[in-house]
C-alpha atoms as a PDB file:
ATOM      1  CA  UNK A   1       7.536  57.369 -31.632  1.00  0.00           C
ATOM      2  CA  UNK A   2       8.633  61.115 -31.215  1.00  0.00           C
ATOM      3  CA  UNK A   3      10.566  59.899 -28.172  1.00  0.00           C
ATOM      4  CA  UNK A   4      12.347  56.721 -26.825  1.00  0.00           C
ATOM      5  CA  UNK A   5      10.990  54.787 -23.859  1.00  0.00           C
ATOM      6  CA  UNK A   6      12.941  54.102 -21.416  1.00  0.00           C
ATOM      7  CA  UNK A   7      13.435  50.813 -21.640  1.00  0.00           C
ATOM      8  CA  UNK A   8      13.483  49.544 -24.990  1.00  0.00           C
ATOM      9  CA  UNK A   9      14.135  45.528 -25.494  1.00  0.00           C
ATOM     10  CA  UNK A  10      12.767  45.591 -29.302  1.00  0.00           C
ATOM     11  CA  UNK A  11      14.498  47.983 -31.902  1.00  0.00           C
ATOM     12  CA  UNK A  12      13.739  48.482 -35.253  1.00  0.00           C
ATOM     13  CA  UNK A  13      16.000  50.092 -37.488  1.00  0.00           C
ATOM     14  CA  UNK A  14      15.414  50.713 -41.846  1.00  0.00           C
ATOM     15  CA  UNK A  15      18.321  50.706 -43.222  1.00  0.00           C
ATOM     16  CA  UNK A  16      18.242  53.333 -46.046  1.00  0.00           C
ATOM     17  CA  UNK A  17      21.181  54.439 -48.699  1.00  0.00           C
ATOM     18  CA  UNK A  18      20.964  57.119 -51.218  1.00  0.00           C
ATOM     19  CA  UNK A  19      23.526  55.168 -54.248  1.00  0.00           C
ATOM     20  CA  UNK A  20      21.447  52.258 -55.969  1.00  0.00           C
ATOM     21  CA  UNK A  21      22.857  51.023 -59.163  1.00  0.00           C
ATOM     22  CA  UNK A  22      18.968  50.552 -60.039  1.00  0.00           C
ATOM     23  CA  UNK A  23      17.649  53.364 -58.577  1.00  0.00           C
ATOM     24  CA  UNK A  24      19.701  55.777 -56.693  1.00  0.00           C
ATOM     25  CA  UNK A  25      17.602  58.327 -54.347  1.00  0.00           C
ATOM     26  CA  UNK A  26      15.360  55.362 -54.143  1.00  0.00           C
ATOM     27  CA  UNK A  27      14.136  56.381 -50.252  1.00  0.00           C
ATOM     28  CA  UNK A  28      12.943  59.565 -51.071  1.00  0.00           C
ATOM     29  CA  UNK A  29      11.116  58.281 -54.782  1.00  0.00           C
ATOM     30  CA  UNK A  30       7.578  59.876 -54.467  1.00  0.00           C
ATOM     31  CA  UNK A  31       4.975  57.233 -54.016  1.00  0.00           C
ATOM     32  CA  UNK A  32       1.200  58.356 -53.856  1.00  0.00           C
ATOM     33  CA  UNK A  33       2.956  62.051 -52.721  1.00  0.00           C
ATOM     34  CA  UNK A  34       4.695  60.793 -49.545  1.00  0.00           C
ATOM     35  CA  UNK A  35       8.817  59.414 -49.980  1.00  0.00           C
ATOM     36  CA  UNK A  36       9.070  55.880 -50.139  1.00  0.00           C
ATOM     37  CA  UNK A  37      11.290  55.475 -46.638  1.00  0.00           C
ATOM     38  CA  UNK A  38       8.262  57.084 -44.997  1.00  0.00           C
ATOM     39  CA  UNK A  39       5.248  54.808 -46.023  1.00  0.00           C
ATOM     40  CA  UNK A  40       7.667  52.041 -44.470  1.00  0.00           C
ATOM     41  CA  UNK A  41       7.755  54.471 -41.626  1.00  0.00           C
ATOM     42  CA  UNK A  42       4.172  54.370 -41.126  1.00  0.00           C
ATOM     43  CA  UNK A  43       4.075  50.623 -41.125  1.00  0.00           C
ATOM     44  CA  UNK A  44       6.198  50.269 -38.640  1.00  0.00           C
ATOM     45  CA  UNK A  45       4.575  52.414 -36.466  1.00  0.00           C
ATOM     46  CA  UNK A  46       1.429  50.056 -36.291  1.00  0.00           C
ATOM     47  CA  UNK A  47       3.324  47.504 -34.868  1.00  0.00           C
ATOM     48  CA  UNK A  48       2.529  46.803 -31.291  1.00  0.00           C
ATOM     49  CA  UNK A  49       6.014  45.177 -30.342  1.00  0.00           C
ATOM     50  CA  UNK A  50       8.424  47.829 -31.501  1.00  0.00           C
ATOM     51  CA  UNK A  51       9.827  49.774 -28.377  1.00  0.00           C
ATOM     52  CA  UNK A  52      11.814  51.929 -31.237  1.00  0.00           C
ATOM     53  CA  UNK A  53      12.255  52.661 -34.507  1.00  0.00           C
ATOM     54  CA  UNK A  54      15.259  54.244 -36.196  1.00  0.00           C
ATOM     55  CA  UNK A  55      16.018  55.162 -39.774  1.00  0.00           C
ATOM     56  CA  UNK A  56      20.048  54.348 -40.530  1.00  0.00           C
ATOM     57  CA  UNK A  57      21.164  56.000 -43.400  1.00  0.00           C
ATOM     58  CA  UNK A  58      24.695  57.756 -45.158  1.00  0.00           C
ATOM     59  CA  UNK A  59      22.797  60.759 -46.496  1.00  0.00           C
ATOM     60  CA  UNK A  60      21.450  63.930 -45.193  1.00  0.00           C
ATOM     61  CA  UNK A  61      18.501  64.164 -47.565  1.00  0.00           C
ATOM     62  CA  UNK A  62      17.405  60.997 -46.253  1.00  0.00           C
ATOM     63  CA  UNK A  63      17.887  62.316 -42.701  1.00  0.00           C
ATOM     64  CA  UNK A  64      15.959  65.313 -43.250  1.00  0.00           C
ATOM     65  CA  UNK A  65      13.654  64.277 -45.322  1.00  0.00           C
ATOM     66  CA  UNK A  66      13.214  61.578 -41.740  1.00  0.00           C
ATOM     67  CA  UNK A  67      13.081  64.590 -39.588  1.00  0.00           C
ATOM     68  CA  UNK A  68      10.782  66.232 -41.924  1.00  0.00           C
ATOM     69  CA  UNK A  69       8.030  63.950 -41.426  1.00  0.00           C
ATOM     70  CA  UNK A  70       8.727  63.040 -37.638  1.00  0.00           C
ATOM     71  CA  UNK A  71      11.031  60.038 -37.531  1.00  0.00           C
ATOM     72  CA  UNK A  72      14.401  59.106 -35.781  1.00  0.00           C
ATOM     73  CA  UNK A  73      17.230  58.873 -38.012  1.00  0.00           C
ATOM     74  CA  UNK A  74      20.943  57.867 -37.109  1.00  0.00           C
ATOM     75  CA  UNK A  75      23.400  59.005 -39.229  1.00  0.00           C
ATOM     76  CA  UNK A  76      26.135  55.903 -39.765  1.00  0.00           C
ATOM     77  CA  UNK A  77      29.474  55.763 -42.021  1.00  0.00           C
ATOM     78  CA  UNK A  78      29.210  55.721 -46.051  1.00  0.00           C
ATOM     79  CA  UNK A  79      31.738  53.237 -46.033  1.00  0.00           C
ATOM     80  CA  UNK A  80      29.800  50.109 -45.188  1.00  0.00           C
ATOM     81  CA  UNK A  81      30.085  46.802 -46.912  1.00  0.00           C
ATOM     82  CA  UNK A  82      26.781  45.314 -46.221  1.00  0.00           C
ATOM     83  CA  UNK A  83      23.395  46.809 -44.947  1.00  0.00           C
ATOM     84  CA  UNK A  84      23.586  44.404 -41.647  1.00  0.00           C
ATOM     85  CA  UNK A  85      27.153  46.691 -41.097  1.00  0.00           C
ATOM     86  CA  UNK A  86      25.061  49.940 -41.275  1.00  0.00           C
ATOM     87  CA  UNK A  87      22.149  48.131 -38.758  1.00  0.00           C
ATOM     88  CA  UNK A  88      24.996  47.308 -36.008  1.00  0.00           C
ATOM     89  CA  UNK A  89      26.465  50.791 -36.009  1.00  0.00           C
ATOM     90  CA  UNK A  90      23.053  52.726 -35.467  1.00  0.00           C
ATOM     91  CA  UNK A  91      21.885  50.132 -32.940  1.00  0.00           C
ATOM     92  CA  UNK A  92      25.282  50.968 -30.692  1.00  0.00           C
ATOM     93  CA  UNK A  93      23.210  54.374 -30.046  1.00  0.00           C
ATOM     94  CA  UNK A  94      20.274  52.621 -27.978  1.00  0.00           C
ATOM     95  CA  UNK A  95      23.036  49.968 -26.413  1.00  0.00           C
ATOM     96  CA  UNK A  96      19.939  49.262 -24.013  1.00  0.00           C
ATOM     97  CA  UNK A  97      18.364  47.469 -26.543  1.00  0.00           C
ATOM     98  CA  UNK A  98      18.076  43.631 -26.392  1.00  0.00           C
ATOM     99  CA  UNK A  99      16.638  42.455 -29.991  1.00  0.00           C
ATOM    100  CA  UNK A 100      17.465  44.648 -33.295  1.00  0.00           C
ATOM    101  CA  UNK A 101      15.103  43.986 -36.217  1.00  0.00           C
ATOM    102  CA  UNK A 102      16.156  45.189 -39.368  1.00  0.00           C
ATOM    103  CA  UNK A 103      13.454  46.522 -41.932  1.00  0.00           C
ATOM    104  CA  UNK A 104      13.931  46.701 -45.254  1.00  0.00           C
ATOM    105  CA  UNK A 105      13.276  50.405 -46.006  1.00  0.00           C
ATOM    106  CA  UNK A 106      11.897  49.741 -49.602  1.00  0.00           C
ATOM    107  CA  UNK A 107       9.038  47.798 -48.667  1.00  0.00           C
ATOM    108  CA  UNK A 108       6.368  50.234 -48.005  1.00  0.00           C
ATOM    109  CA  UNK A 109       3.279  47.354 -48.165  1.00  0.00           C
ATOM    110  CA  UNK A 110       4.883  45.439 -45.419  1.00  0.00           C
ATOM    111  CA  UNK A 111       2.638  43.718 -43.431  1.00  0.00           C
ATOM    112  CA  UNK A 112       3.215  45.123 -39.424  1.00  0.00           C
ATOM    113  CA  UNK A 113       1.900  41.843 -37.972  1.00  0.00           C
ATOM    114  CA  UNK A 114       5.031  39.941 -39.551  1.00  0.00           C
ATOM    115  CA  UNK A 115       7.186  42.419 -37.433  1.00  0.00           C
ATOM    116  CA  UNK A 116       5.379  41.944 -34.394  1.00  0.00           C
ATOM    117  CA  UNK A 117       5.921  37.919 -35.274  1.00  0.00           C
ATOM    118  CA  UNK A 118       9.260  37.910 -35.378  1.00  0.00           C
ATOM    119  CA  UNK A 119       9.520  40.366 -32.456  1.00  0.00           C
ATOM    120  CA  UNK A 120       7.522  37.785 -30.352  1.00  0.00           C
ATOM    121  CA  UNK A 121       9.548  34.681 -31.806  1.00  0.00           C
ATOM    122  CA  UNK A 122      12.982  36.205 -30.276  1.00  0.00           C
ATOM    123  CA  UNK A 123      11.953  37.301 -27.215  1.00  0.00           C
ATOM    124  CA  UNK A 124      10.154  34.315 -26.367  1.00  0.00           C
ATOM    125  CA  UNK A 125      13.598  31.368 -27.300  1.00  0.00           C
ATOM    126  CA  UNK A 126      16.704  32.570 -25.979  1.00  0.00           C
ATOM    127  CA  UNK A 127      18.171  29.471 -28.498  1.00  0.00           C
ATOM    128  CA  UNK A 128      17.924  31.708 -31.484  1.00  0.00           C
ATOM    129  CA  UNK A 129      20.727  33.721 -32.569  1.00  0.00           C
ATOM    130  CA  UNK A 130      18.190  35.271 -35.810  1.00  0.00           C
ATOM    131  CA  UNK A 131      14.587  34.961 -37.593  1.00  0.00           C
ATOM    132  CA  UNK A 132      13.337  35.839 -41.033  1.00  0.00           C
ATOM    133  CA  UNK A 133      10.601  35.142 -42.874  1.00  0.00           C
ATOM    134  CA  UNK A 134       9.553  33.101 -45.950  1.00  0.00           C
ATOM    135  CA  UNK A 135       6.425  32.677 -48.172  1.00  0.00           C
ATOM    136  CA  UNK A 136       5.276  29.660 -50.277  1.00  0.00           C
ATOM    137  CA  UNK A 137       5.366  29.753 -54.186  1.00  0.00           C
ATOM    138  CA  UNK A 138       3.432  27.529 -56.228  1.00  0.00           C
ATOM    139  CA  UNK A 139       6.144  24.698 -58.176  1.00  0.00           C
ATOM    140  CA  UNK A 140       5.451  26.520 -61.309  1.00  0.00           C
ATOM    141  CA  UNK A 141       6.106  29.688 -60.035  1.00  0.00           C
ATOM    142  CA  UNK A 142       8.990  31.446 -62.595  1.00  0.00           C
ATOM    143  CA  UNK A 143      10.214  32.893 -59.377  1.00  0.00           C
ATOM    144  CA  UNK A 144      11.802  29.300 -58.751  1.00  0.00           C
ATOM    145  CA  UNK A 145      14.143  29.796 -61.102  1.00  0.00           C
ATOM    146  CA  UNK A 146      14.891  33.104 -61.000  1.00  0.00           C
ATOM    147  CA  UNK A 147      18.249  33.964 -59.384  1.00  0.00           C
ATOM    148  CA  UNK A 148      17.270  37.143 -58.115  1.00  0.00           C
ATOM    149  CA  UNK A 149      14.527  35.347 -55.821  1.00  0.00           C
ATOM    150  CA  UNK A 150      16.333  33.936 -53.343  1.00  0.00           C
ATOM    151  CA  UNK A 151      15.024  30.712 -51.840  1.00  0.00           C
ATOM    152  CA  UNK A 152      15.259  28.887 -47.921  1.00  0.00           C
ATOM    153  CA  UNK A 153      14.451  25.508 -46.821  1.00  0.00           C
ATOM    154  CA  UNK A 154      14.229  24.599 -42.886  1.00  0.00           C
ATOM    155  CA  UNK A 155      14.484  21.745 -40.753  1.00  0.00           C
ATOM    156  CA  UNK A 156      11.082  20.384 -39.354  1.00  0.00           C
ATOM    157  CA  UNK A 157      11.432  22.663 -36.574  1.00  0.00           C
ATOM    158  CA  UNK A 158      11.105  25.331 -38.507  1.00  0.00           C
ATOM    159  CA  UNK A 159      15.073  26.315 -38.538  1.00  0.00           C
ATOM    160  CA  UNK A 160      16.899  27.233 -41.995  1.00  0.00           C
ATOM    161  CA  UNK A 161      18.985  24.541 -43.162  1.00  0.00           C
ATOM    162  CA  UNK A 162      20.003  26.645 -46.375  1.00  0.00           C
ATOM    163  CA  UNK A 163      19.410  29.430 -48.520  1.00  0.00           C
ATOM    164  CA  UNK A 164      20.198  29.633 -52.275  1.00  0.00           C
ATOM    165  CA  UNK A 165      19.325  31.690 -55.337  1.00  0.00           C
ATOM    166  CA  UNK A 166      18.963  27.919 -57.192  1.00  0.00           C
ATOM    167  CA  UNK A 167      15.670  26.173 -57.374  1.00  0.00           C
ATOM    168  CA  UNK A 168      16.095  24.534 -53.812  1.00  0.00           C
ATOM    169  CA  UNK A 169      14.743  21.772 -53.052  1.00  0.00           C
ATOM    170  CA  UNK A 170      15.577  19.780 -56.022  1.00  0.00           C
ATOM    171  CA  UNK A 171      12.300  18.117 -56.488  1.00  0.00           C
ATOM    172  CA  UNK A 172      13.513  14.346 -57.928  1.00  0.00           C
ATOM    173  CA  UNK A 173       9.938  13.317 -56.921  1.00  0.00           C
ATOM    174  CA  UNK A 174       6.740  14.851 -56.030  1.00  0.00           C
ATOM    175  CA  UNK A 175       6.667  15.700 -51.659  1.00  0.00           C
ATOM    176  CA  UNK A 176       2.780  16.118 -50.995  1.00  0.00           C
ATOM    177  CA  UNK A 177       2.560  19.059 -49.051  1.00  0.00           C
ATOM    178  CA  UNK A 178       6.071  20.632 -49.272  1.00  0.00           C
ATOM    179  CA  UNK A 179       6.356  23.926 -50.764  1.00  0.00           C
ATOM    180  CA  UNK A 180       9.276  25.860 -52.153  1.00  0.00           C
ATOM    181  CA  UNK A 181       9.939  29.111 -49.889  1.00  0.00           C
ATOM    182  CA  UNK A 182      10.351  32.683 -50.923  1.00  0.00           C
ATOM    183  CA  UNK A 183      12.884  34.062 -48.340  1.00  0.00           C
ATOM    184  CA  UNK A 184      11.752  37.642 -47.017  1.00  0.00           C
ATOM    185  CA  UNK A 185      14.007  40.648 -46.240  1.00  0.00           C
ATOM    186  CA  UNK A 186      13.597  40.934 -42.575  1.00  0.00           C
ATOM    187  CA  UNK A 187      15.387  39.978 -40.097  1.00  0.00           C
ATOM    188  CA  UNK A 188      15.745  39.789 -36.224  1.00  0.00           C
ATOM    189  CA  UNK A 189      18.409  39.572 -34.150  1.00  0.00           C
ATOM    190  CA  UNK A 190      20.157  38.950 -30.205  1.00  0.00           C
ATOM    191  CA  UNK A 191      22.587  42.261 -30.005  1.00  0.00           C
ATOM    192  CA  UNK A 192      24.928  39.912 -28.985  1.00  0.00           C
ATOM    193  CA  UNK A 193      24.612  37.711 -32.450  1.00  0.00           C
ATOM    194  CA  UNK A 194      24.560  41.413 -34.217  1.00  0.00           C
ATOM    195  CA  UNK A 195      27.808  42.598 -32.640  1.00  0.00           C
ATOM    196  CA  UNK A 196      29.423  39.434 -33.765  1.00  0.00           C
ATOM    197  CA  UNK A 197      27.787  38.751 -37.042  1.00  0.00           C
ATOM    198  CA  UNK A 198      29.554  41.724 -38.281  1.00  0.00           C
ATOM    199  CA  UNK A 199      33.112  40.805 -36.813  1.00  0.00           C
ATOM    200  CA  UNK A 200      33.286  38.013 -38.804  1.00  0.00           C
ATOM    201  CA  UNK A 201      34.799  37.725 -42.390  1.00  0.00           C
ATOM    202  CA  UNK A 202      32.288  36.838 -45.586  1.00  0.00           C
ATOM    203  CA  UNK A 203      31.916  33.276 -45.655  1.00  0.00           C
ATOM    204  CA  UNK A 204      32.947  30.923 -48.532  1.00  0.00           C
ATOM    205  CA  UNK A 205      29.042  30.390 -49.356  1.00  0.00           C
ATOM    206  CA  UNK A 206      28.192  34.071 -48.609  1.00  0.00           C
ATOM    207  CA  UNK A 207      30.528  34.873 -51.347  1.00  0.00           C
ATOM    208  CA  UNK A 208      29.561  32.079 -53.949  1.00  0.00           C
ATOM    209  CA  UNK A 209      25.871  33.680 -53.633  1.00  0.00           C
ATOM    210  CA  UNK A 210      25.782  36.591 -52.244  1.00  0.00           C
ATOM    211  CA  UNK A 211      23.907  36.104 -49.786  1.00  0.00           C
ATOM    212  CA  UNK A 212      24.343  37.550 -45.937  1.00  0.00           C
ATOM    213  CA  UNK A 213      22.818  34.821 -44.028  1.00  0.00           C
ATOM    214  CA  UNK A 214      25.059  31.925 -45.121  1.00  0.00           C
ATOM    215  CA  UNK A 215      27.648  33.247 -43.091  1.00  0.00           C
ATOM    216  CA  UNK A 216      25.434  32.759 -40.183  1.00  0.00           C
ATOM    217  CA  UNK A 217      24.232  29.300 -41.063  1.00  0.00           C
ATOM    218  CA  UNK A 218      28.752  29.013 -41.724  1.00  0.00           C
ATOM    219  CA  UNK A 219      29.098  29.600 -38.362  1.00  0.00           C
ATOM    220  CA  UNK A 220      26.941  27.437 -36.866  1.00  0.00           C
ATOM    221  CA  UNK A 221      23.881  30.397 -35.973  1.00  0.00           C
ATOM    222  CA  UNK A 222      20.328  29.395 -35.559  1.00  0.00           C
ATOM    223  CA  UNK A 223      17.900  30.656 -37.382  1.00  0.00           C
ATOM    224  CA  UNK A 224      14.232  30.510 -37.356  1.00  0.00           C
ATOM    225  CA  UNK A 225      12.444  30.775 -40.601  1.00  0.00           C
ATOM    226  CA  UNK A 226       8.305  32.282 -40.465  1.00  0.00           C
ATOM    227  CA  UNK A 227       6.319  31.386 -42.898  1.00  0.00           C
ATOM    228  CA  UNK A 228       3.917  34.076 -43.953  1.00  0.00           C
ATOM    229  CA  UNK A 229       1.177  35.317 -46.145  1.00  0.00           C
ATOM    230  CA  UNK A 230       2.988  38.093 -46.454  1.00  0.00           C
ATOM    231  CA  UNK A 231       4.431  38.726 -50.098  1.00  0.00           C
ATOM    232  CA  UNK A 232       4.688  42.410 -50.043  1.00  0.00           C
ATOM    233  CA  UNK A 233       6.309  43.767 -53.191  1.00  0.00           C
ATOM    234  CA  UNK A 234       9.835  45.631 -52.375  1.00  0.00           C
ATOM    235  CA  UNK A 235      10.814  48.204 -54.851  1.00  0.00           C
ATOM    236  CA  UNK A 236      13.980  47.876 -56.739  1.00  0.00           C
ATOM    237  CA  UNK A 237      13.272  49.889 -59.783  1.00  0.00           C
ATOM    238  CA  UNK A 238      10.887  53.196 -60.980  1.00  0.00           C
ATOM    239  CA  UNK A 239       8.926  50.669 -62.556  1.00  0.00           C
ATOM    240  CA  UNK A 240       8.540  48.225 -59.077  1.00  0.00           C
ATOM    241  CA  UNK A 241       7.749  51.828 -57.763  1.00  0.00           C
ATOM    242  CA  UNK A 242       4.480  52.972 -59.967  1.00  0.00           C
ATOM    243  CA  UNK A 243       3.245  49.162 -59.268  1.00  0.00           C
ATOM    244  CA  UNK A 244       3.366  49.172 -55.476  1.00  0.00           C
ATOM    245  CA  UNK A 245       2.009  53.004 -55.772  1.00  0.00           C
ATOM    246  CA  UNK A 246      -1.210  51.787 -57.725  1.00  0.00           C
ATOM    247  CA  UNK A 247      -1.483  49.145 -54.769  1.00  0.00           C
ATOM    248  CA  UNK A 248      -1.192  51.638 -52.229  1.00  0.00           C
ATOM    249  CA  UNK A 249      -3.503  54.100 -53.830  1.00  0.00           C
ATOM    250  CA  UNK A 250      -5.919  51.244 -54.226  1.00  0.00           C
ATOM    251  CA  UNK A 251      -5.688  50.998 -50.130  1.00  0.00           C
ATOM    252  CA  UNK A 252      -6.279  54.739 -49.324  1.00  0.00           C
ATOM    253  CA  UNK A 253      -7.615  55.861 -47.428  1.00  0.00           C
ATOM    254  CA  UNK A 254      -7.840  52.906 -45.017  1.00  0.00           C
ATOM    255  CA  UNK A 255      -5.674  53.331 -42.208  1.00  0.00           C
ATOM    256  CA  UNK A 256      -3.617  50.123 -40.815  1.00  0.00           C
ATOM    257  CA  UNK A 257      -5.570  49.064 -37.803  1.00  0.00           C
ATOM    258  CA  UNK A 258      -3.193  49.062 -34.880  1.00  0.00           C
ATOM    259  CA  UNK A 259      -2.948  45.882 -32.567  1.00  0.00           C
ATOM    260  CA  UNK A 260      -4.385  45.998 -29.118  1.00  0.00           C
ATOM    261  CA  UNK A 261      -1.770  43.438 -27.792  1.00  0.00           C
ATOM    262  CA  UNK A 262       1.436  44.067 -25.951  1.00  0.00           C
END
């Protein structure tokens, strides 16, 4: 994706920061000799349903480390409260397109058919304002009570009714065949929900969790929840990062087939 098409409906952009309390230079950590931000890159470029693909970041080692290797990068203000602020600013510089998905840019195992998923889902219901994805755990999981892994549960149509960093649901009695779901980074959005997603303030229930997406569901948004096989590791610390590099070197030097649909 050296250059943009001319028209361009689906955008992706990976929103990538150089400060991380955790990790800071995390986008350019060295994982099986190539920087983290570009083995997302790569995934993202065997997606069939991507018109174009930006990298957003406040940093210009990111960006030319970006350039270095061949992507687009957009260089967007420091300043920034969230990562979805950072997303709406570098999609104002392809204004043509229609549907913004936001990446995670420290999830270099992501699986490109997901993206192409949620690509499809919003282009084909012009009811939803967003999508994201989820994946089942097992009850006994320690995830499900880990505050860090943030959980969803959905109406039967397959819209999010909540998300929490609690055990949710609360399971009083045994449900035969209802899982507890992992909620998944990505998401997908109408430019129009973007733009005004970022006008409004942080919610009372965004704030009590921290979490983005409440102030969506606070102001009434739809949005559609995928459940997926998908459960990619992200990486949050050196140590996430020599894990997902022994899975990746495991994988080389298979290429990620690319899709022959549209």
């Amino acid at each position: 994706m050296s250059q943009f098409p001319p028209a361009i409906h689906i955008l992706g952009i990976l929103p990538a920061r150089w400060a991380s309390t955790r990790f800071p230079g995390k986008p350019l950590h060295l994982i099986a000799g190539k920087p983290l931000i570009q083995h997302v890159w790569e995934r993202c470029l065997a997606c069939s349903k991507l018109d174009a693909l930006l990298v957003a970041t406040d940093d210009p080692r990111i960006r030319d480390a970006v350039l270095g290797f061949g992507g687009q990068v957009v260089m967007t203000s420091p300043t920034h409260p969230t990562g979805t602020d950072r997303i709406a600013e570098a999609a104002r510089t392809l204004p043509q397109a229609t549907h913004i998905i936001n990446i995670q840019g420290d999830e270099p195992l992501i699986d490109p058919a997901l993206i192409d998923e949620l690509a499809a889902i919003m282009g084909n219901d012009p009811t939803l304002d967003m999508a994201t994805a989820a994946n089942p755990l097992a009850a006994d999981d320690p995830a499900v009570l880990d505050p860090n892994v943030v959980k969803v549960v959905t109406a039967l149509s397959g819209r999010a009714l909540y998300f929490s960093r609690s055990p949710l649901p609360y399971f009083r009695d045994p449900v035969e065949g209802l899982a507890v779901l992992r909620h998944k980074g990505i998401y997908a959005y109408t430019r129009r929900f973007l733009e005004q997603f970022v006008t409004w303030p942080p919610s009372p229930l965004e704030r009590a969790e921290s979490l983005e997406q409440l102030r969506a569901l606070e102001n009434g948004a739809t949005i559609h929840v995928v459940i997926t096989t998908d459960t990619s590791p992200g990486v949050d610390t050196p140590e996430q990062a020599r894990l997902v590099e022994a899975l990746l070197t495991a994988q080389l030097p298979s290429p990620i087939p690319r899709s022959s649909s549209s």
